[in-house]
Protein backbone atom coordinates (compact mmCIF):
# COMPACT_ATOMS: atom_id res chain seq x y z
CA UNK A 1 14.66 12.46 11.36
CA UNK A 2 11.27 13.65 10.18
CA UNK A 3 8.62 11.09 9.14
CA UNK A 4 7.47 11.82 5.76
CA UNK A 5 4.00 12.70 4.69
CA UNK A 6 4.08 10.29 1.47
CA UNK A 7 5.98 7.61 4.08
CA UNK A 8 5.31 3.94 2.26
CA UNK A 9 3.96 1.54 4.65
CA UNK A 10 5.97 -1.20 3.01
CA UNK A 11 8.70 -0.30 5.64
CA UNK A 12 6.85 -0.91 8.22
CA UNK A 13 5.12 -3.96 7.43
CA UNK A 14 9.13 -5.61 5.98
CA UNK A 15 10.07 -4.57 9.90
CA UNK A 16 6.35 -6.21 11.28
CA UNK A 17 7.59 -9.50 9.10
CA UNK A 18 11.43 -9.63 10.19
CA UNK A 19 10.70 -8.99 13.43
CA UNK A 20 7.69 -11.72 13.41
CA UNK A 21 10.20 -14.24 11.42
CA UNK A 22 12.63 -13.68 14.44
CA UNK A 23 10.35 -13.93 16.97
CA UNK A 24 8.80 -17.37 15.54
CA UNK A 25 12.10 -19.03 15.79
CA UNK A 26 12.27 -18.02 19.07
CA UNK A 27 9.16 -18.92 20.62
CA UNK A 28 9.28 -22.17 18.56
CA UNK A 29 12.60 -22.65 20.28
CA UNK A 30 11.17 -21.67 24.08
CA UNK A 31 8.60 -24.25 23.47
CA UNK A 32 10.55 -26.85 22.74
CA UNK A 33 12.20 -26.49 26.02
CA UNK A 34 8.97 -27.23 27.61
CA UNK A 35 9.59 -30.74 26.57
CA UNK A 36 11.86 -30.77 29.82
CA UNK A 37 11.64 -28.18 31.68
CA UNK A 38 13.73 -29.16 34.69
CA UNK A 39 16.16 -29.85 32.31
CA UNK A 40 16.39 -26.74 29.69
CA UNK A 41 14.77 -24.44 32.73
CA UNK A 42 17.79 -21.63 32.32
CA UNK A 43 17.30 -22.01 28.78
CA UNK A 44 13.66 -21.19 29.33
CA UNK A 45 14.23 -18.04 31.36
CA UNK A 46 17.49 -16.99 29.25
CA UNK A 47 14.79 -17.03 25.92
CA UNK A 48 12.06 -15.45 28.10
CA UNK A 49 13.94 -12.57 28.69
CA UNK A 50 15.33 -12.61 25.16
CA UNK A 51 12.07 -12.45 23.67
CA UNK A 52 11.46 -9.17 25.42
CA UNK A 53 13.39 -6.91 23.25
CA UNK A 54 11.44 -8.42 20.06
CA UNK A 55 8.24 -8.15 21.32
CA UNK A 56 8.19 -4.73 22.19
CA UNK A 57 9.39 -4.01 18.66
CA UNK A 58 6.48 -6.16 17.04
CA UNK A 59 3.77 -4.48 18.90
CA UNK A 60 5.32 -1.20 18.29
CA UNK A 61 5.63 -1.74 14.96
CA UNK A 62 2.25 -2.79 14.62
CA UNK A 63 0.91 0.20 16.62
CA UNK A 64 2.38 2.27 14.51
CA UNK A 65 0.48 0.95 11.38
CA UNK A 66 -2.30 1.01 13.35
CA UNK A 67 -2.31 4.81 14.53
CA UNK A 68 -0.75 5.80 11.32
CA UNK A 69 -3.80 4.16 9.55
CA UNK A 70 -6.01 5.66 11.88
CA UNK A 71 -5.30 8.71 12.08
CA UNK A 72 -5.25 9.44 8.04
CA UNK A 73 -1.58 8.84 6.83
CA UNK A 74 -2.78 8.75 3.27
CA UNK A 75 -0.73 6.05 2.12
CA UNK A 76 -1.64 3.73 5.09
CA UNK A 77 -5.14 4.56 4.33
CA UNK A 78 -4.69 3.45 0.57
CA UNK A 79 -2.76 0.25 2.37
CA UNK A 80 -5.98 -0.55 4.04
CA UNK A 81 -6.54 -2.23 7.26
CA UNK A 82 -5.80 -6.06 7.92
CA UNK A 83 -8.20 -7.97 7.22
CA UNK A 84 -10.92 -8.54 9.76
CA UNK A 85 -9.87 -11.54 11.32
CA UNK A 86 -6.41 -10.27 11.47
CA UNK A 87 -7.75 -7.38 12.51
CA UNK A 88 -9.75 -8.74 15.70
CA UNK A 89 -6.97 -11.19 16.26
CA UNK A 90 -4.79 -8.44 16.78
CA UNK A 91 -5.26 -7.31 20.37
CA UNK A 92 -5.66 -10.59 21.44
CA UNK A 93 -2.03 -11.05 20.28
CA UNK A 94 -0.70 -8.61 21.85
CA UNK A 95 -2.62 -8.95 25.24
CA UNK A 96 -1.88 -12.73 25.31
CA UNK A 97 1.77 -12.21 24.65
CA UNK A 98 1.91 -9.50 27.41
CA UNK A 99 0.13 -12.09 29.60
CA UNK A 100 2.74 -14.89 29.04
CA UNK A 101 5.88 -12.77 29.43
CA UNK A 102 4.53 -10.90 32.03
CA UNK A 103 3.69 -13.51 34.24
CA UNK A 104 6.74 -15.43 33.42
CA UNK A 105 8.69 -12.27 34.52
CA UNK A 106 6.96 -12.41 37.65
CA UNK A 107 7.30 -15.93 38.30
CA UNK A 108 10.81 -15.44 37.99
CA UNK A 109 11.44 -12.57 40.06
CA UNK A 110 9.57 -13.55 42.64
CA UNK A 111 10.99 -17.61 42.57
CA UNK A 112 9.75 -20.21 43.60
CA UNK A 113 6.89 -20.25 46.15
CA UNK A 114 3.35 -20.53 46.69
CA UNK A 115 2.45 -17.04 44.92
CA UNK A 116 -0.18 -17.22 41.75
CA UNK A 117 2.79 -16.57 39.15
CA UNK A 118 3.17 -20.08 38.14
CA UNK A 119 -0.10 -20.85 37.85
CA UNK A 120 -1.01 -17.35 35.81
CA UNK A 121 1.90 -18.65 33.64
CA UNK A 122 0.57 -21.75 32.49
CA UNK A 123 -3.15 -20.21 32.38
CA UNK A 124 -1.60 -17.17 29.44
CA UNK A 125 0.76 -20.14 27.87
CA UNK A 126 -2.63 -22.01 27.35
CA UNK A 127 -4.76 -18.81 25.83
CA UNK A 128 -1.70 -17.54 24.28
CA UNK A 129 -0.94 -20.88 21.99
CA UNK A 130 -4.48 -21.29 20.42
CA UNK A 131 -4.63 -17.26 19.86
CA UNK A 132 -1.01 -17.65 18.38
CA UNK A 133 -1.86 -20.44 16.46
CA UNK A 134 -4.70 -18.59 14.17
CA UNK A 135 -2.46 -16.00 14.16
CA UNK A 136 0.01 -17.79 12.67
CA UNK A 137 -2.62 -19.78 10.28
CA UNK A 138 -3.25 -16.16 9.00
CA UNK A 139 0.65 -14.78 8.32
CA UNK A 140 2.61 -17.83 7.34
CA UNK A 141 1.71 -18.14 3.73
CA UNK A 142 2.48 -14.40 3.54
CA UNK A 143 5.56 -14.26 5.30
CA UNK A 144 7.62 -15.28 2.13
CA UNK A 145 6.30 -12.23 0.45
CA UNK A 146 6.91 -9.76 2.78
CA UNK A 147 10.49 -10.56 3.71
CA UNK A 148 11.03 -10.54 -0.18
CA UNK A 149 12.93 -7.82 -2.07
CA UNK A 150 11.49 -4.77 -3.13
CA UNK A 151 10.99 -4.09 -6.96
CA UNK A 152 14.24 -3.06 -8.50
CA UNK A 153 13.71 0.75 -8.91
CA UNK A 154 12.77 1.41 -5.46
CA UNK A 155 15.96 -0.29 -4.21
CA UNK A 156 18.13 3.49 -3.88
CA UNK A 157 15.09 5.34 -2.27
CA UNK A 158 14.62 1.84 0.24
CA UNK A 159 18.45 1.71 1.10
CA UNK A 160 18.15 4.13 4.18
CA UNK A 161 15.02 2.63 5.45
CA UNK A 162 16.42 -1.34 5.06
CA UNK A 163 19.01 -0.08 7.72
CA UNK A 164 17.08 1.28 9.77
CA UNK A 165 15.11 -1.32 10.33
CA UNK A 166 18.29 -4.30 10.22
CA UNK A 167 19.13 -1.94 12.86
CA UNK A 168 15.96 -1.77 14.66
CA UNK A 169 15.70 -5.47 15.13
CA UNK A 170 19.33 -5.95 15.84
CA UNK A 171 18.97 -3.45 19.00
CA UNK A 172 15.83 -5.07 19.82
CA UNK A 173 17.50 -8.69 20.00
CA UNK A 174 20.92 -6.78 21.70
CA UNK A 175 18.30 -5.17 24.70
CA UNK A 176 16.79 -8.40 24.86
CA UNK A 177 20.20 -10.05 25.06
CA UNK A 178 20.99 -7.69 27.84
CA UNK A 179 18.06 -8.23 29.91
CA UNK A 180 18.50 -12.10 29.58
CA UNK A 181 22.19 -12.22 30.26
CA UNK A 182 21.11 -9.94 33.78
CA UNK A 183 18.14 -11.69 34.98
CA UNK A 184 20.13 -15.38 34.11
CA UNK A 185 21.20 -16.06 37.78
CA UNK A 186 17.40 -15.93 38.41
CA UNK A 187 16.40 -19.27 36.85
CA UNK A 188 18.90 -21.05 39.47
CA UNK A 189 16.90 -19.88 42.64
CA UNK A 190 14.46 -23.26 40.91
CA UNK A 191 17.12 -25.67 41.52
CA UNK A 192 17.95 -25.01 37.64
């Protein structure tokens, strides 16, 4: 299905938002197991792998603002960019977040040993949680507002999109879900 010209960026930033809401719980939740890891350690992996599906949906999502903005999408251009912190912060959010799952990945393939994963791991967690953290500072009091309904009138025209992007996230969480239920045996070559 053809993009439209006149395409309203709203879309994408409601899918950005959903997909950020979901992903907070998550994270919040892999955290938390960090509080014992030798106890919750195949709940760790399970969510690692989970997250994977929602990730790569965020930073698509986001990449798409970001080349439709820059490469003239008149409506995204009368959107405007982030703002500049956001806008700086971005990369860093990605990059960080590719840095913690990847290495996690790694550590977890490769198991337990002397290899750098598990050290790497810990090094992105560490970068990762104070770039998250402003990240956060900056979204949260917006969040409400984005996931909120669209004005009344638009609600016919926004029907097709809402779908597509309930959709979008649910086959984002269902790959993710797919990948963690295949990789689970992994976690037990720690003793998990």
């Amino acid at each position: 299905m053809p993009v439209s010209k006149d395409a309203d960026p709203r879309g994408n930033e409601r899918l950005t938002a959903m997909t950020g809401a979901v992903l907070l719980v998550l994270f919040i939740v892999e955290c938390l197991t960090l509080l014992n890891l030798g106890g919750f350690l195949t709940v760790h992996v399970f969510l690692g792998f989970l997250l994977l599906g929602p990730v790569c949906l965020k930073i698509g999502s986001t990449l798409w603002r970001f080349t439709r903005y820059y490469t003239g999408s008149v409506p995204y251009v009368r959107k405007g960019p982030p703002n500049p912190l956001e806008r700086v912060l971005g990369p860093f959010v990605i990059l960080t977040t590719l840095a913690v799952l990847g290495t996690g990945v790694a550590l977890v393939i490769e198991g337990p040993g002397n290899g750098p994963w598990q050290h790497l791991h810990r090094e992105a967690f560490l970068v990762w949680v104070a770039v998250i953290l402003i990240h956060l500072a900056s979204y949260l009091p917006k969040l409400p507002r984005l996931l909120s309904s669209q004005p009344a009138d638009r609600a016919r025209e926004l029907l097709a999109a809402r779908v597509t992007r309930w959709l979008l996230l649910a086959g984002s969480l269902a790959a993710g879900l797919v990948l963690a239920l295949l990789t689970y045996h992994l976690a037990y070559q720690w003793g998990a």
